[in-house]
C-alpha atoms as a PDB file:
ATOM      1  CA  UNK A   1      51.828 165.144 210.433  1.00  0.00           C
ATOM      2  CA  UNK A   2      51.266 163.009 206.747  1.00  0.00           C
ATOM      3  CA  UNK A   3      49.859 165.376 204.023  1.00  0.00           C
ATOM      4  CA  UNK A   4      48.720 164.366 200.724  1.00  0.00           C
ATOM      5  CA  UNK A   5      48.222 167.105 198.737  1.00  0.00           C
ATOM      6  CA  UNK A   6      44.939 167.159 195.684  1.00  0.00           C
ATOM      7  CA  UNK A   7      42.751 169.792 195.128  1.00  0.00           C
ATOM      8  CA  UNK A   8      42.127 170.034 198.559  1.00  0.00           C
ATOM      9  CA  UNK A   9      44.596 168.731 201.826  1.00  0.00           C
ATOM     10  CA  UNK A  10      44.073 166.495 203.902  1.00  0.00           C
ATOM     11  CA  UNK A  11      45.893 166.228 207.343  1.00  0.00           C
ATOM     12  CA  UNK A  12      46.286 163.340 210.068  1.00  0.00           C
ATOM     13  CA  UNK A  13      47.095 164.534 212.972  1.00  0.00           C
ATOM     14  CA  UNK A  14      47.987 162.338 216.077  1.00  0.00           C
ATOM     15  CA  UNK A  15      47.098 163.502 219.486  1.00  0.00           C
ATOM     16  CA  UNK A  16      47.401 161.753 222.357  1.00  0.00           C
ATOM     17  CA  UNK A  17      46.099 157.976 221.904  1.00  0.00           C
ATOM     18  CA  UNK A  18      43.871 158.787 219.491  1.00  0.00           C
ATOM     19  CA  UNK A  19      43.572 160.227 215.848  1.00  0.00           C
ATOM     20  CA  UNK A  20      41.620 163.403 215.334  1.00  0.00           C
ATOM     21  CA  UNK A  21      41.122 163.886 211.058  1.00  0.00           C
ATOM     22  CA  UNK A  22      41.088 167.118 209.757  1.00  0.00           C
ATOM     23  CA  UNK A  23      40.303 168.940 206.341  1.00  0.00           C
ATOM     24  CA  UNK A  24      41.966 171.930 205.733  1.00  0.00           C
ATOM     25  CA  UNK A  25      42.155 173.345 201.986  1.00  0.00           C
ATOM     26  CA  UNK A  26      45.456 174.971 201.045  1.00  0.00           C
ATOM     27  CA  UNK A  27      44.987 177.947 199.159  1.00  0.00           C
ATOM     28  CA  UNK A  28      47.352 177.913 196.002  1.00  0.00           C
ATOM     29  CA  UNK A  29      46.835 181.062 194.795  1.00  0.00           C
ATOM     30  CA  UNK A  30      45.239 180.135 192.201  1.00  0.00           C
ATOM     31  CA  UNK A  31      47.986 178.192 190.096  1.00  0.00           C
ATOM     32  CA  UNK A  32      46.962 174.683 188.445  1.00  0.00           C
ATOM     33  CA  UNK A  33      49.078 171.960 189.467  1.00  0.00           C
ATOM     34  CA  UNK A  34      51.940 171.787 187.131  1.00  0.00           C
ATOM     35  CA  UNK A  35      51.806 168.199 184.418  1.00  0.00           C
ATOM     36  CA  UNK A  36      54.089 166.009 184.803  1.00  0.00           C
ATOM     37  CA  UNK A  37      57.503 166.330 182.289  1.00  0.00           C
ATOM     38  CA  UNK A  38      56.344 163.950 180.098  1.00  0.00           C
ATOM     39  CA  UNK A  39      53.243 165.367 179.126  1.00  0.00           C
ATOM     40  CA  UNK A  40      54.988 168.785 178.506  1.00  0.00           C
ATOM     41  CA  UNK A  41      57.611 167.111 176.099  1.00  0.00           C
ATOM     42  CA  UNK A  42      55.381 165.093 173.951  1.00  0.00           C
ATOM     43  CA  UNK A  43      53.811 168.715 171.927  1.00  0.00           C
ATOM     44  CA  UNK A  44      57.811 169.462 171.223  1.00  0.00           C
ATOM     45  CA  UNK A  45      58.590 165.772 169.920  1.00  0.00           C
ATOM     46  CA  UNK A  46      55.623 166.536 167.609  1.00  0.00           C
ATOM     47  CA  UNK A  47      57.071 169.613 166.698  1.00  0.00           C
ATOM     48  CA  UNK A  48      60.501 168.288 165.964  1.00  0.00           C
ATOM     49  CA  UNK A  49      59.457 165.406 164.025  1.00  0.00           C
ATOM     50  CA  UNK A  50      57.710 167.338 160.946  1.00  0.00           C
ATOM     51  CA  UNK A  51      60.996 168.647 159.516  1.00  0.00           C
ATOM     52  CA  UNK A  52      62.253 164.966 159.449  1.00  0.00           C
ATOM     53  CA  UNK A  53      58.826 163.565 158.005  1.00  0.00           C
ATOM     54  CA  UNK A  54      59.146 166.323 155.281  1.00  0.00           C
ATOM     55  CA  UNK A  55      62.184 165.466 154.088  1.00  0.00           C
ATOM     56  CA  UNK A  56      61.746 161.624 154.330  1.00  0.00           C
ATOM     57  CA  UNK A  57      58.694 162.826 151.720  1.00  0.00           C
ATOM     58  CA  UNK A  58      60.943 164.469 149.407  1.00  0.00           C
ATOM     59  CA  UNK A  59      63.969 161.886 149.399  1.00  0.00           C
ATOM     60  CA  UNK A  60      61.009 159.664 148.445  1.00  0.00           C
ATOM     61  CA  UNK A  61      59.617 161.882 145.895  1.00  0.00           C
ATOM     62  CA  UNK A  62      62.916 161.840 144.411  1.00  0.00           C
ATOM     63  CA  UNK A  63      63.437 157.971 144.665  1.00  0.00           C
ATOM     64  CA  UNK A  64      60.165 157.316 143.037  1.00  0.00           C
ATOM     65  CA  UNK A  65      61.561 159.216 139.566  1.00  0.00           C
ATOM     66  CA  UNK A  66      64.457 156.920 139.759  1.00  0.00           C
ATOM     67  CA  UNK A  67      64.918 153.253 138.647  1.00  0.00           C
ATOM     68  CA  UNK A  68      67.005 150.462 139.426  1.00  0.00           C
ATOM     69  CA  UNK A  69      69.075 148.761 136.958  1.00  0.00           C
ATOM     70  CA  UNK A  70      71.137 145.627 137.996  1.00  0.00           C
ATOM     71  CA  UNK A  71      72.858 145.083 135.047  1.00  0.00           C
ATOM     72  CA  UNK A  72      74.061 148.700 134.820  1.00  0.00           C
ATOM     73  CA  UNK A  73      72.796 151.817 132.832  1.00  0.00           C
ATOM     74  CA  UNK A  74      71.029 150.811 129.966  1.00  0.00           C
ATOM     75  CA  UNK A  75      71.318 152.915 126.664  1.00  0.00           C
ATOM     76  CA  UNK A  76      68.185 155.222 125.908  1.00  0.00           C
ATOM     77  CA  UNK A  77      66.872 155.896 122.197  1.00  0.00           C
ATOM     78  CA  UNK A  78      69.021 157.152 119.494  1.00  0.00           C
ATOM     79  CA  UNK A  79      68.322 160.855 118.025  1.00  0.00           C
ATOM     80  CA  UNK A  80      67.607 160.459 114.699  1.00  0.00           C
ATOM     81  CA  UNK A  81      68.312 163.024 112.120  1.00  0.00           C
ATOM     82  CA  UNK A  82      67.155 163.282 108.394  1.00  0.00           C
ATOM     83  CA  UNK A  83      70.179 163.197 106.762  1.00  0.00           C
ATOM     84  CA  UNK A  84      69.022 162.977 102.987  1.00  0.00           C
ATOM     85  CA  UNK A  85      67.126 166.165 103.668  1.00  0.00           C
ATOM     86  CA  UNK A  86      70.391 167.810 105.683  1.00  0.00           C
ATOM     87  CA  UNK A  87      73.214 166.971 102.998  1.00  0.00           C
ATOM     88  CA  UNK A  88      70.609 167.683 100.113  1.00  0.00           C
ATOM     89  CA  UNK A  89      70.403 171.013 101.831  1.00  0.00           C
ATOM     90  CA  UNK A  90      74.423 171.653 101.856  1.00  0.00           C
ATOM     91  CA  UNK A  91      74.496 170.541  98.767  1.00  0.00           C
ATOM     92  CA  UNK A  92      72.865 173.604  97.379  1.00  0.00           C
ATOM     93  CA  UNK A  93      74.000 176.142  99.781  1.00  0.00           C
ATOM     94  CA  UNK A  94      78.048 175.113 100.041  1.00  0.00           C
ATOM     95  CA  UNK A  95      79.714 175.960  97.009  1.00  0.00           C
ATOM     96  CA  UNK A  96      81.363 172.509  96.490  1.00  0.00           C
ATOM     97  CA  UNK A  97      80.428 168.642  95.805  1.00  0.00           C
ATOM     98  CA  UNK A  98      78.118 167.136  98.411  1.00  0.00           C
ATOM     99  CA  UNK A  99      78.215 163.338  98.743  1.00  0.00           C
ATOM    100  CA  UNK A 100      75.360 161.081 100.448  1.00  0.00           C
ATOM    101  CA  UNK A 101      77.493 157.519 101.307  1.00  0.00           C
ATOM    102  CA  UNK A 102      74.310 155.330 101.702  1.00  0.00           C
ATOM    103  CA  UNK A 103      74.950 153.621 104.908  1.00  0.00           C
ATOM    104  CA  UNK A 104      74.347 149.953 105.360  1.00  0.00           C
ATOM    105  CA  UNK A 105      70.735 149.129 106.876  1.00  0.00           C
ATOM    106  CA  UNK A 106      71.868 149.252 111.071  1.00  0.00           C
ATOM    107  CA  UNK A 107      73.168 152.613 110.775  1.00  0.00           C
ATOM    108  CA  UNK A 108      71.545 155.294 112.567  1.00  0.00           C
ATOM    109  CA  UNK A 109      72.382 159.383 111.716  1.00  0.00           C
ATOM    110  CA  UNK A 110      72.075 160.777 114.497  1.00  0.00           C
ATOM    111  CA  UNK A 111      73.440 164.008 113.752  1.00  0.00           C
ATOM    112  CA  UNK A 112      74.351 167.185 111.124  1.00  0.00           C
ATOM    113  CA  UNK A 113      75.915 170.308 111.072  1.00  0.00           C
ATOM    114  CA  UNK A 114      77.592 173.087 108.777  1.00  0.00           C
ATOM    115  CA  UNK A 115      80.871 174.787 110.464  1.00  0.00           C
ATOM    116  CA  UNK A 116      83.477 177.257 108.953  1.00  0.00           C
ATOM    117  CA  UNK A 117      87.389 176.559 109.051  1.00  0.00           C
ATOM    118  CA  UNK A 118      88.673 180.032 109.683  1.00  0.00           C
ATOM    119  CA  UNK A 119      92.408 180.454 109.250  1.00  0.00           C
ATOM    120  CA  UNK A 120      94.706 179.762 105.770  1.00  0.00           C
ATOM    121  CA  UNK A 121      93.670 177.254 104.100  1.00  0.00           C
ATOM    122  CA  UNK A 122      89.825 177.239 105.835  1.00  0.00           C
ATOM    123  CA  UNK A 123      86.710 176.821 104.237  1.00  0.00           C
ATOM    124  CA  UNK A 124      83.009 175.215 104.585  1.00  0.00           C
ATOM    125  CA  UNK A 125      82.641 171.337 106.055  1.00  0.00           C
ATOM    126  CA  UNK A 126      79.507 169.622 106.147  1.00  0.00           C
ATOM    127  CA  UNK A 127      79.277 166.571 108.885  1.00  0.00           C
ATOM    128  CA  UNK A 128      77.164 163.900 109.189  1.00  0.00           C
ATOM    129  CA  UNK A 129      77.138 161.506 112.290  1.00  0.00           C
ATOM    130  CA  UNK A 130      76.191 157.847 112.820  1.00  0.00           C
ATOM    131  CA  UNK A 131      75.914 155.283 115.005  1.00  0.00           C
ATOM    132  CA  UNK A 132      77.028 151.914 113.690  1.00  0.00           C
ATOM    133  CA  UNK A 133      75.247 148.611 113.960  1.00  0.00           C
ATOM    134  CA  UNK A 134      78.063 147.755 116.770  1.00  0.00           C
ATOM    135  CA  UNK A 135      76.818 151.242 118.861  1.00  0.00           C
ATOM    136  CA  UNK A 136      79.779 152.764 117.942  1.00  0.00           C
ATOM    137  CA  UNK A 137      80.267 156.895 116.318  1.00  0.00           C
ATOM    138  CA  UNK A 138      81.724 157.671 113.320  1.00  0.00           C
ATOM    139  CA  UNK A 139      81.543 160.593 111.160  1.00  0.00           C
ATOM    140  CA  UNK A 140      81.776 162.092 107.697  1.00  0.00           C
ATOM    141  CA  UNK A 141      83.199 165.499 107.222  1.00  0.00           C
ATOM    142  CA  UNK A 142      83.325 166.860 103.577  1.00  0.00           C
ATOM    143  CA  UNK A 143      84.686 170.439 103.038  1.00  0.00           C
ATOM    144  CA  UNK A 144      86.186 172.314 100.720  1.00  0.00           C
ATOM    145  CA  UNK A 145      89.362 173.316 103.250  1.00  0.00           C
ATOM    146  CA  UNK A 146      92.785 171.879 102.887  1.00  0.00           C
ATOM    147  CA  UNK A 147      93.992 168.797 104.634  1.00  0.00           C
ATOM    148  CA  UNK A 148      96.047 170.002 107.448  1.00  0.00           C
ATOM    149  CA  UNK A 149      93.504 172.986 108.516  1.00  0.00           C
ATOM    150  CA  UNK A 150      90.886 170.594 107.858  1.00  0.00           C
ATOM    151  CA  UNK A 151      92.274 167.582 110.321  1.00  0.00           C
ATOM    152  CA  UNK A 152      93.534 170.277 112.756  1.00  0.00           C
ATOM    153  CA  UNK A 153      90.057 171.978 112.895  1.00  0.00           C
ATOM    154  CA  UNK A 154      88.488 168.245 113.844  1.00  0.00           C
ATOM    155  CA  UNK A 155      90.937 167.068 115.977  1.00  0.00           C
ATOM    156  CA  UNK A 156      91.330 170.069 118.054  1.00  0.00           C
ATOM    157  CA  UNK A 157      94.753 170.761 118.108  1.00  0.00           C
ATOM    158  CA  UNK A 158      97.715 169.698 115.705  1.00  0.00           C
ATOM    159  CA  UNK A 159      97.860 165.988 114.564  1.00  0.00           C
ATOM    160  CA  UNK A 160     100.229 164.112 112.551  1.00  0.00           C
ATOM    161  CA  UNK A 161     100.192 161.526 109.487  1.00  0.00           C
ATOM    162  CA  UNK A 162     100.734 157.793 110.951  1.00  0.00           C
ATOM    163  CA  UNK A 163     100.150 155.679 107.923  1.00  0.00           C
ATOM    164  CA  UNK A 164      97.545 155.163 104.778  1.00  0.00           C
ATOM    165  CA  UNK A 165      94.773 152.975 104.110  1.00  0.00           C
ATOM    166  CA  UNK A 166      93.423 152.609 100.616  1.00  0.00           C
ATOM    167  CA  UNK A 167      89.683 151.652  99.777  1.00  0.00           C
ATOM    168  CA  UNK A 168      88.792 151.314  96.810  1.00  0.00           C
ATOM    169  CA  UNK A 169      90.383 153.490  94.266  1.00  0.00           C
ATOM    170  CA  UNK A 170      90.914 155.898  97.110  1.00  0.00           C
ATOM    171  CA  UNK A 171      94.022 156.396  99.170  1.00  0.00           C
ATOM    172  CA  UNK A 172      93.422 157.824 102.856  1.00  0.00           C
ATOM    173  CA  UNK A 173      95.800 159.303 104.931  1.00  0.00           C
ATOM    174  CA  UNK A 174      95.339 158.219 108.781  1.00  0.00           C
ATOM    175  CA  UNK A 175      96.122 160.885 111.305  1.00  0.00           C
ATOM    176  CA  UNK A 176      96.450 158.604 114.761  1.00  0.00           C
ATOM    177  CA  UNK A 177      97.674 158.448 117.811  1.00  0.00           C
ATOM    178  CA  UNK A 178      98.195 156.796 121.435  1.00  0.00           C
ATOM    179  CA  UNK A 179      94.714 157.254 122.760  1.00  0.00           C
ATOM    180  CA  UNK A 180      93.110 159.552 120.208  1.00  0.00           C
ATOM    181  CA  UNK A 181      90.319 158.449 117.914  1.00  0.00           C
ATOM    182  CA  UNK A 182      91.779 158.176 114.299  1.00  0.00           C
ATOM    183  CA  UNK A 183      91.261 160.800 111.503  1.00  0.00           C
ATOM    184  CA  UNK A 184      91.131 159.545 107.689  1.00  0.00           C
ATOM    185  CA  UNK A 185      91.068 162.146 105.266  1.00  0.00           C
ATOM    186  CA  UNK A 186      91.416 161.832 101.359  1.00  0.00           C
ATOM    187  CA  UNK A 187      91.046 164.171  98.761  1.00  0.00           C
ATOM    188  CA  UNK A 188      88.457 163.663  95.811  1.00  0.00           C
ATOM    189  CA  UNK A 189      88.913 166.598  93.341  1.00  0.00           C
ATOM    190  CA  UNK A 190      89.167 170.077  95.045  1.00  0.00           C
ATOM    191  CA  UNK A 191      87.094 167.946  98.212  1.00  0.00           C
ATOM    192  CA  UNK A 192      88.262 166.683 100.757  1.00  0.00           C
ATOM    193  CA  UNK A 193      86.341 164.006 102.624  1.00  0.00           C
ATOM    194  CA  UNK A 194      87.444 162.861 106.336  1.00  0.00           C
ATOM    195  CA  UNK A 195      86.205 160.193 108.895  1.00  0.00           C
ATOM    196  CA  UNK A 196      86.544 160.214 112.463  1.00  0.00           C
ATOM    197  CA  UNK A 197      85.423 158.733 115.511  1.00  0.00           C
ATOM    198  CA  UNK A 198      85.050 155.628 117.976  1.00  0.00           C
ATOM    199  CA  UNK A 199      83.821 153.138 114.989  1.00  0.00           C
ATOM    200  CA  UNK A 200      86.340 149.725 113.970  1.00  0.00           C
ATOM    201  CA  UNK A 201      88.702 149.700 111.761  1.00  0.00           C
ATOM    202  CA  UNK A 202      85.686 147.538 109.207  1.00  0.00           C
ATOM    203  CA  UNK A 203      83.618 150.542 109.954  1.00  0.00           C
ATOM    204  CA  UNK A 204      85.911 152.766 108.636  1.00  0.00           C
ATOM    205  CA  UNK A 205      86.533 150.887 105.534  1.00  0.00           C
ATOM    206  CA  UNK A 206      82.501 150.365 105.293  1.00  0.00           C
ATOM    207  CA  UNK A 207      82.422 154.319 105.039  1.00  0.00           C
ATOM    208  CA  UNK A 208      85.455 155.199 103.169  1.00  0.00           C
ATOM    209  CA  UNK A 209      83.951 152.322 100.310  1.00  0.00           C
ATOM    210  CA  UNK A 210      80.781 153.874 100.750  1.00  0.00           C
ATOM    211  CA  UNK A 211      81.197 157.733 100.026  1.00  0.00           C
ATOM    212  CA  UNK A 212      83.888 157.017  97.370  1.00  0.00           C
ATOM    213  CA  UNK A 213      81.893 155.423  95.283  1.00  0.00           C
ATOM    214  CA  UNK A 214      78.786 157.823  96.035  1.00  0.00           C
ATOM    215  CA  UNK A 215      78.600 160.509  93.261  1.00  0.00           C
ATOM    216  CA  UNK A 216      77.722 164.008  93.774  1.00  0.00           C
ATOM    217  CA  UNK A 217      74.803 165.043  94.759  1.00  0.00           C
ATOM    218  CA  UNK A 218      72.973 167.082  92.435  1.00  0.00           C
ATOM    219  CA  UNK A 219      71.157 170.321  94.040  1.00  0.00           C
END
């Protein structure tokens, strides 16, 4: 006997020489026919695939905030600080000389601040920051502390003399070292006034002329 099976079944069966066809419905009991695999699988695939499209739509969300630069980063703007206004300030609350050097045209402050040297031999320092027409940081420190709490204060930790420049009518001592950015202090009256940071050599000297030959300023 050949059965195919539908909603109904349908059954050939031979007798003798000839074929007697014959209808006969199969009861199921009442279950559908069960889909094929593939159909079943398809809803979970779905299902599956919305953890992966939500996070291909936040890697891009995060992509699109982000740029490309081929020649490497580029440097963003500069802060800018008022630095008339922030020494003019220190000038009348610190109870010592206050100096404004008058940077070349190029020079960018960029930053200020007011600190206390604790310790023998402490005090009051005023600092001003800029960055130099090369991109480079240097800054002025002028306090009213001595030399060696003053340097060690700056640098972070003890530091020794390694030579003198002189500018001008001024003689600096240089605090350096193998791979430590160079400290140039000098004293003008009961002041000193000290330089630091990644600048040249020039850009020292620029400075040190400058604020030497600035006089005090008058609160």
């Amino acid at each position: 006997m050949r059965c195919r099976v539908a909603a109904a079944t349908f059954c050939l069966a031979r007798r003798g020489p000839g074929i007697v066809s014959t209808a006969q419905y199969l009861d199921t009991g009442g279950v559908a026919s069960k889909k094929p695999r593939i159909l079943e699988d398809n809803k979970d695939m779905v299902w599956s695939l919305v953890p992966l499209v939500l996070f291909c739509i936040i890697i891009a969300g995060i992509a699109s905030q982000c740029t490309f630069s081929p020649g490497g980063p580029t440097q963003g703007p500069i802060p800018s600080v008022d630095v008339d206004a922030a020494l003019n300030y220190d000038a009348k609350e610190l109870g010592f000389p206050i100096r404004n050097p008058g940077v070349p045209d190029g020079w960018t402050p960029n930053s200020g601040s007011r600190k206390i040297i604790s310790g023998d031999g402490g005090g009051d320092s005023s600092t001003v920051g800029f960055i130099t027409t090369s991109g480079r940081y240097i800054q002025l420190t002028q306090s009213n502390a001595e030399e060696f709490p003053l340097v060690s204060h700056v640098a972070g930790g003890q530091r020794f003399a390694t030579g003198v420049e002189t500018v001008g009518a001024d003689t600096w001592n240089v605090f350096g070292g193998e791979g430590v950015e160079s400290i140039w202090v000098t004293d003008v009256g009961d002041v000193r006034l000290l330089l630091t940071g990644a600048a040249t050599p020039d850009e020292f000297r620029i400075l040190a002329e400058k604020v030497g030959a600035a006089q005090p300023i008058t609160p």
